[in-house]
N, C-alpha and C. Protein backbone atom coordinates (compact mmCIF):
# COMPACT_ATOMS: atom_id res chain seq x y z
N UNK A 1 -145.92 263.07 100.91
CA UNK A 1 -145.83 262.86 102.36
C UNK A 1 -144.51 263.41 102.86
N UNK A 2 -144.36 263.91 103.95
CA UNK A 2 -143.22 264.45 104.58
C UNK A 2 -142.28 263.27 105.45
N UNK A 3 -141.58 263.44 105.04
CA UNK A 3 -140.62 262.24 105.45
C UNK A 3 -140.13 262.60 107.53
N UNK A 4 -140.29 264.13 108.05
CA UNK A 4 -140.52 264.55 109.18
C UNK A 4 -141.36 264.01 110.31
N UNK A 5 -142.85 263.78 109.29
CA UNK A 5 -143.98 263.74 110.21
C UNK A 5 -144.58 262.18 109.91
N UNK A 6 -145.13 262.37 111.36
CA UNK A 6 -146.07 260.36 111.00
C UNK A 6 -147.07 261.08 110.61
N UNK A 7 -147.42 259.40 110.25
CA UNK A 7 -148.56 259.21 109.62
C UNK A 7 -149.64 258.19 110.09
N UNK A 8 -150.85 259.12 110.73
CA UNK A 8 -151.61 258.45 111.67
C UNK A 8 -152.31 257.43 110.84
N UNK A 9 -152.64 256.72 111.89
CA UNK A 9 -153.06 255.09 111.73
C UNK A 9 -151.87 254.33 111.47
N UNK A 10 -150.66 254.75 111.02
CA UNK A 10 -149.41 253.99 110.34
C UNK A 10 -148.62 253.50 111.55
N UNK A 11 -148.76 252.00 112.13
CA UNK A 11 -148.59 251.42 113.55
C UNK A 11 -146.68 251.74 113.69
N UNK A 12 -146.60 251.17 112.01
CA UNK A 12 -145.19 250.97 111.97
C UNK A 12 -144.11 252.32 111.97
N UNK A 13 -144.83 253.68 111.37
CA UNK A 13 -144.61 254.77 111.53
C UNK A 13 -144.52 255.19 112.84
N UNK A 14 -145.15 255.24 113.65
CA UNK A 14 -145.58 255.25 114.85
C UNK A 14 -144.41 254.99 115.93
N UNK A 15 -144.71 253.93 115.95
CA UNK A 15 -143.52 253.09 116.66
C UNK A 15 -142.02 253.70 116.46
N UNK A 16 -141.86 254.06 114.41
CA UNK A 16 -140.66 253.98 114.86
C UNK A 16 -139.89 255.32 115.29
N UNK A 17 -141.07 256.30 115.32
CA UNK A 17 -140.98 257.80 115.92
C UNK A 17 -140.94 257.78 117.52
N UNK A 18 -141.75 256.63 118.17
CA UNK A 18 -141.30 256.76 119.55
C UNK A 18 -140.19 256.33 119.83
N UNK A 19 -139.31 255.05 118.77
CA UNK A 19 -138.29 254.80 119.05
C UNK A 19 -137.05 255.63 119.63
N UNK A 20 -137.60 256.77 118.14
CA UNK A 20 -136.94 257.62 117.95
C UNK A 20 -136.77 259.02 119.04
N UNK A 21 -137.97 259.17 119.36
CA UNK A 21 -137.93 260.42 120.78
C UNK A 21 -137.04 259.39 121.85
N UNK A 22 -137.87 258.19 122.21
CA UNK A 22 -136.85 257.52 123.50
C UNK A 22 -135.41 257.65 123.44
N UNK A 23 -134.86 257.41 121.79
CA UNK A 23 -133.51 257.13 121.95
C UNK A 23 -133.07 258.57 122.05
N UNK A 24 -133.46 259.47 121.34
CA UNK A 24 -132.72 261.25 121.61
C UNK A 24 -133.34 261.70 123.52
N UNK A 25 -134.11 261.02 123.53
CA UNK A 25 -134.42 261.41 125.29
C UNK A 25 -133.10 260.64 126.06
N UNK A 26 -132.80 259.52 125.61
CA UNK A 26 -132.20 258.79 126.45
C UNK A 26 -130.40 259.11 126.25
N UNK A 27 -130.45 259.52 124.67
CA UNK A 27 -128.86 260.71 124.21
C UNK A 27 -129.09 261.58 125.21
N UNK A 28 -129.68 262.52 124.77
CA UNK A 28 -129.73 263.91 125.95
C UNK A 28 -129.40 263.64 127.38
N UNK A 29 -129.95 262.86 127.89
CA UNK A 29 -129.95 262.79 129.25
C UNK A 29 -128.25 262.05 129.34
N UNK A 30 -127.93 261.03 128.67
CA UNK A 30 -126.66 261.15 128.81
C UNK A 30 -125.44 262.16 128.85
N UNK A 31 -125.92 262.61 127.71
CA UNK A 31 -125.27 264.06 127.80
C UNK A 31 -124.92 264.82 128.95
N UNK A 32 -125.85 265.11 129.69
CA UNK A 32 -125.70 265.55 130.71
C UNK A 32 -125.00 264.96 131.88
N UNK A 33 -125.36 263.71 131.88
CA UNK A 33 -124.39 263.21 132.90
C UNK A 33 -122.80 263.04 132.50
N UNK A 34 -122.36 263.06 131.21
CA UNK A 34 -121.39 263.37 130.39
C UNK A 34 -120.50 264.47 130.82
N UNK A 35 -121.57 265.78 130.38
CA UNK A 35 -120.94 266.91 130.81
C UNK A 35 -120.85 267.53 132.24
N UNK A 36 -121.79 266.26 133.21
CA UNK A 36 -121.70 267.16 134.96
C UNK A 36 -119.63 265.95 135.25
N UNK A 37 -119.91 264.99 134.36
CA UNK A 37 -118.29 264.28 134.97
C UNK A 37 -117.40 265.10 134.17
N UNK A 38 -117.93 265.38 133.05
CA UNK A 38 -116.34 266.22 132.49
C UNK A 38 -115.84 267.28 133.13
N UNK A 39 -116.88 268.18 133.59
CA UNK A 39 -116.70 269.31 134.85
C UNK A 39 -116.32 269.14 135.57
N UNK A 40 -116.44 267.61 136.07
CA UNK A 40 -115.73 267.61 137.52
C UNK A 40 -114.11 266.78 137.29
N UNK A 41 -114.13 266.21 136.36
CA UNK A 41 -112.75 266.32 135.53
C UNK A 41 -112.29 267.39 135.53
N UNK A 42 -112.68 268.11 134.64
CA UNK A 42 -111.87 269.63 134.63
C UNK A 42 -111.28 270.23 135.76
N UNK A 43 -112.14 270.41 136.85
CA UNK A 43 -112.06 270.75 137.96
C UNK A 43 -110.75 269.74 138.69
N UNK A 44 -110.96 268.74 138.99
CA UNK A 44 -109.72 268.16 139.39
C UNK A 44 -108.42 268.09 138.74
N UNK A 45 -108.56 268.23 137.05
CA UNK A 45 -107.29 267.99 136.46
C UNK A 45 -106.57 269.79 136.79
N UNK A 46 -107.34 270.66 136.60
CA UNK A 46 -106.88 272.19 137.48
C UNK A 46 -106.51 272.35 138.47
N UNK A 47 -106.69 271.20 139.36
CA UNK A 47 -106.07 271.42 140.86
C UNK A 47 -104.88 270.77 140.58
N UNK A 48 -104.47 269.77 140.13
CA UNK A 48 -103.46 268.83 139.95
C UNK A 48 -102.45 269.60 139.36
N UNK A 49 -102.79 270.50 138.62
CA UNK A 49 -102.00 271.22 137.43
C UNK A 49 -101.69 272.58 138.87
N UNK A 50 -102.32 273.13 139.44
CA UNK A 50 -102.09 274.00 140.59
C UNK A 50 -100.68 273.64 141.24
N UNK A 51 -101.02 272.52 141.78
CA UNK A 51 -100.07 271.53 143.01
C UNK A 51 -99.16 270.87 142.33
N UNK A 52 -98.88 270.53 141.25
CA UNK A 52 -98.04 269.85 140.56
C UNK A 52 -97.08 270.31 139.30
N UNK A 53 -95.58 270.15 139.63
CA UNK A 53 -95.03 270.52 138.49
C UNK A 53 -95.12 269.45 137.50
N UNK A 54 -94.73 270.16 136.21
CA UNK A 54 -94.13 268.73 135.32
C UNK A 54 -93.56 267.06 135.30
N UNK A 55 -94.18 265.98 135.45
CA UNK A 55 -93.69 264.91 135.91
C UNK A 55 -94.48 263.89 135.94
N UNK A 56 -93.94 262.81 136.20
CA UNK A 56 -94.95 261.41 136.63
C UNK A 56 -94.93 261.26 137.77
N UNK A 57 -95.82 261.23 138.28
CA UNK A 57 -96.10 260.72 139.96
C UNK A 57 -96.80 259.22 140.19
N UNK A 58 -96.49 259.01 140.90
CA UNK A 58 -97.42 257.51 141.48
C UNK A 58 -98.21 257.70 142.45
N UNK A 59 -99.49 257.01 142.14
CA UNK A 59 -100.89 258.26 143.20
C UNK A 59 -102.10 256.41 143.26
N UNK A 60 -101.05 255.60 144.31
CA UNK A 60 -101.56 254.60 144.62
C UNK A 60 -100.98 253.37 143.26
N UNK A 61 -102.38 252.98 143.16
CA UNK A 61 -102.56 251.88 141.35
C UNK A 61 -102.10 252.77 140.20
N UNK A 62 -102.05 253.99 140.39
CA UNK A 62 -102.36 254.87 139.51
C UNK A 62 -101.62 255.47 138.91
N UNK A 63 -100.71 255.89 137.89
CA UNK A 63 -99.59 256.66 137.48
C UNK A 63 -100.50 258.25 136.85
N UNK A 64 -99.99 258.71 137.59
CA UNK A 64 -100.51 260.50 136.74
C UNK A 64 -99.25 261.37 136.02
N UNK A 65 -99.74 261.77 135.02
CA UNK A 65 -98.46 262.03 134.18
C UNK A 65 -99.13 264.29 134.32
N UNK A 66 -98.43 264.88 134.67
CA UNK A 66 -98.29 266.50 134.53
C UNK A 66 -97.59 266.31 133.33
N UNK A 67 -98.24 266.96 132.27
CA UNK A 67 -97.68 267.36 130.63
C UNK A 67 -97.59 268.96 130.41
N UNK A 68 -96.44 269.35 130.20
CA UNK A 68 -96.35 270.83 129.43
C UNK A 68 -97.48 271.14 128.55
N UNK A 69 -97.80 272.22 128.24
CA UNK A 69 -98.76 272.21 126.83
C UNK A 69 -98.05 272.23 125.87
N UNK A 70 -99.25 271.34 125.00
CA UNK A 70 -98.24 271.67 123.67
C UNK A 70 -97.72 273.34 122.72
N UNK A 71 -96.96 272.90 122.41
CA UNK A 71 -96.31 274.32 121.87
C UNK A 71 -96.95 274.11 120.15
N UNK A 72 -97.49 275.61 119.42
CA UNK A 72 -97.92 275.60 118.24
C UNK A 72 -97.28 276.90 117.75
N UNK A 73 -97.37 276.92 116.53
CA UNK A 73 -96.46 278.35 115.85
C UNK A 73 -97.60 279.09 115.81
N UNK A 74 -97.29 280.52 116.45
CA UNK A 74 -98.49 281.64 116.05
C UNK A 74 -98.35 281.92 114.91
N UNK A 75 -99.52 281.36 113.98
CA UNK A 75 -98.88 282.21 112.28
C UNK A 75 -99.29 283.07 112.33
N UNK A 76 -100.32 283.93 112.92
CA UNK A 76 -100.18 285.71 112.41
C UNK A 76 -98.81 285.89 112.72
N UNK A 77 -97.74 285.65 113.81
CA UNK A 77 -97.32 286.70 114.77
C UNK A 77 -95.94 285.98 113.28
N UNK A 78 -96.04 285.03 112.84
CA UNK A 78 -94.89 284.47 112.18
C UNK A 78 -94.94 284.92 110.96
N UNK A 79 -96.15 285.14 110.42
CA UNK A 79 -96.14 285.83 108.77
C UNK A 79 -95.78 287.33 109.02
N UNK A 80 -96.03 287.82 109.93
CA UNK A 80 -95.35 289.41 110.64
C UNK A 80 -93.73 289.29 110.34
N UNK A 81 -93.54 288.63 111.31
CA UNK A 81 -91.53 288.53 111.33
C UNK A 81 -91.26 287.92 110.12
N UNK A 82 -92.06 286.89 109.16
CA UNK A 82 -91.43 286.12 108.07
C UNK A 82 -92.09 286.19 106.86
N UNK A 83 -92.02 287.76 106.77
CA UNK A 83 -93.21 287.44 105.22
C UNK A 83 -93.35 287.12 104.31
N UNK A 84 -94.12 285.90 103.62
CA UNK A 84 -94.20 285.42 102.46
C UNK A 84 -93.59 285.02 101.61
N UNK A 85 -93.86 287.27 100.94
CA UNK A 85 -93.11 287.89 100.03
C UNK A 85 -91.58 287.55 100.10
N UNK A 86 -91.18 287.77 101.32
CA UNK A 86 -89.18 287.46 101.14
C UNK A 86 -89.54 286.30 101.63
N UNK A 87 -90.09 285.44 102.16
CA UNK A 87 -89.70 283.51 102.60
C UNK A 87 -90.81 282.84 102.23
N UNK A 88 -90.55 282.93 100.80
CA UNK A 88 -91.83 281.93 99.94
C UNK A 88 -90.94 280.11 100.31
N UNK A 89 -90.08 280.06 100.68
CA UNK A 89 -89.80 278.49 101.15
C UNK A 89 -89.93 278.15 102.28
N UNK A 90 -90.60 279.10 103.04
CA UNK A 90 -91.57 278.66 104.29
C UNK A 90 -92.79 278.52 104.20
N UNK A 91 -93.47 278.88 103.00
CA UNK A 91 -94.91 278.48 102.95
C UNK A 91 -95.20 277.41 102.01
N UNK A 92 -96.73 277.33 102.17
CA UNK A 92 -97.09 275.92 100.94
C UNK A 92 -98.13 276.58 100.67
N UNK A 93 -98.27 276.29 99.60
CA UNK A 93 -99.82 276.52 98.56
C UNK A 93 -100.75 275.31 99.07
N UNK A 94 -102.00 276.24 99.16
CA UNK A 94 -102.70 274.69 99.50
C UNK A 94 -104.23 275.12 98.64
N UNK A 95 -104.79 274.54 97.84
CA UNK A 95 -105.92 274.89 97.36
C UNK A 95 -107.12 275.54 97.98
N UNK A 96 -107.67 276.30 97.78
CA UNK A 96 -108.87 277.39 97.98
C UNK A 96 -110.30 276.31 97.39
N UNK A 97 -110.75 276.16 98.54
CA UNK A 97 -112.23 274.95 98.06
C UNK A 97 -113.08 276.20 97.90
N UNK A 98 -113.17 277.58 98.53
CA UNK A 98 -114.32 278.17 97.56
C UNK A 98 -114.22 278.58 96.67
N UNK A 99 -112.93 279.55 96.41
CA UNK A 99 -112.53 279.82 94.88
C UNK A 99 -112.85 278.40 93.60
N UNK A 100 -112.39 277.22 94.46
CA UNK A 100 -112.87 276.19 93.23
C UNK A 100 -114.51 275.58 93.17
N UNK A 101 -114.85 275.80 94.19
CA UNK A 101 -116.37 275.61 93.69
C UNK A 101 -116.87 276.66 92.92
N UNK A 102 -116.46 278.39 93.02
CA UNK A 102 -117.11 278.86 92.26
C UNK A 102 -116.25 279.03 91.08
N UNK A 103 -115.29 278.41 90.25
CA UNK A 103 -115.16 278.29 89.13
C UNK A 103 -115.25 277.05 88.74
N UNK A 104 -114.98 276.44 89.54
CA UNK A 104 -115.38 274.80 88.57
C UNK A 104 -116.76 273.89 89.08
N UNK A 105 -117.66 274.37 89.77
CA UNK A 105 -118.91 273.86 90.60
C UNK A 105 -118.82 272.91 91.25
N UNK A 106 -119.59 272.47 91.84
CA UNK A 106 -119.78 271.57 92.88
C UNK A 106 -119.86 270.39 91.71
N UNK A 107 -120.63 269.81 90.75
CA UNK A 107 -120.58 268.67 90.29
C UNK A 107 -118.59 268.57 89.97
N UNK A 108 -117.94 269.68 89.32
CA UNK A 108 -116.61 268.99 89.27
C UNK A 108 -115.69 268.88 90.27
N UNK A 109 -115.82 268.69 91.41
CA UNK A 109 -115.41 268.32 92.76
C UNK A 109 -115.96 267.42 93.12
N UNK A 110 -117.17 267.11 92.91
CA UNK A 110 -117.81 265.65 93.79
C UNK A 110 -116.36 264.66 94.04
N UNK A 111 -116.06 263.80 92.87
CA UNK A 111 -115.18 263.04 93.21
C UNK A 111 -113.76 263.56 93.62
N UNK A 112 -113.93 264.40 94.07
CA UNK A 112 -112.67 265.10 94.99
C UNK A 112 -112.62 265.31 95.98
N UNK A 113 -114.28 264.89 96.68
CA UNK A 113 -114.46 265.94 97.95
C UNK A 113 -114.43 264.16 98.78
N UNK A 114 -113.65 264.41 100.14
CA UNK A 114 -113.79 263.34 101.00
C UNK A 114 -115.01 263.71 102.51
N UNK A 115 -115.51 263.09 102.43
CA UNK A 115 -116.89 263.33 103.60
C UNK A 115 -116.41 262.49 104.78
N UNK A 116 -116.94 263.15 105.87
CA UNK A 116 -116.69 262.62 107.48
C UNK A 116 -117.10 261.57 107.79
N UNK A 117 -117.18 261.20 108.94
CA UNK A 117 -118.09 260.12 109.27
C UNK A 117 -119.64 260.81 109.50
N UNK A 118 -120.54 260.32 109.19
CA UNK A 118 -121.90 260.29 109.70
C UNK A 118 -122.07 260.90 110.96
N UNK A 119 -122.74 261.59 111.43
CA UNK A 119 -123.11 261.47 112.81
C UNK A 119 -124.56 262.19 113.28
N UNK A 120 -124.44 262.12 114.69
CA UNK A 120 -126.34 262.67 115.10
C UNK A 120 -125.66 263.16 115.94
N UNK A 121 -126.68 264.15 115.98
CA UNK A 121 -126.84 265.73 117.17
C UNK A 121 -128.20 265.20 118.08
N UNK A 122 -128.11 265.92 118.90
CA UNK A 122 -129.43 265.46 119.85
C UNK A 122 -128.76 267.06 120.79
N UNK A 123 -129.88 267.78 120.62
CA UNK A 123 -129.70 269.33 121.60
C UNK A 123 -131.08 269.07 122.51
């Protein structure tokens, strides 16, 4: 039996496949109302960022904080100016997970490998 598909006459099968469409109907549609407020987030936090320098303002009950972006190191543009080869005490070795799966396989990593949390998609 396919663990995918019901299985007619099976009440309990049944059921728990409509459960299952209602609750991804009822994800989805959140979703969307999700992503029409994050847009309109976006949209306002861009105007704010327009009209506003750097700072805390007071905007009623409300404190709004304008943040710089954060700053990150370009490493292409930094392994260019600092290579390696002459500043090996600027880098770190960090293990290669495909090089070690394909010499030591997937069973000798299992207890090495840490997994995410769980989660569900609904497109």
């Amino acid at each position: 039996m396919n663990d995918n598909a019901t299985t007619a006459g099976n009440p309990d099968g049944e059921a728990k496949w409509e459960t299952l469409q209602a609750q991804a109907a009822r994800i989805a549609s959140l979703q969307v109302d999700i992503k029409r407020a994050q847009d309109e987030i976006d949209r306002l936090k861009a105007q704010i960022l327009e009209n506003w320098p750097v700072g805390s303002y007071e905007a009623g009950d409300l404190k709004v904080q304008v943040k710089a972006g954060s700053q990150r190191l370009d490493a292409k543009r930094f392994a260019q100016t600092y290579p390696a080869a002459n500043n090996p005490k600027l880098y770190k070795v960090a293990p290669d997970v495909s090089a070690a799966r394909r010499a030591l396989g997937e069973d000798a990593l299992a207890d090495l490998m840490r997994r995410d949390k769980a989660s569900v998609v609904v497109k």
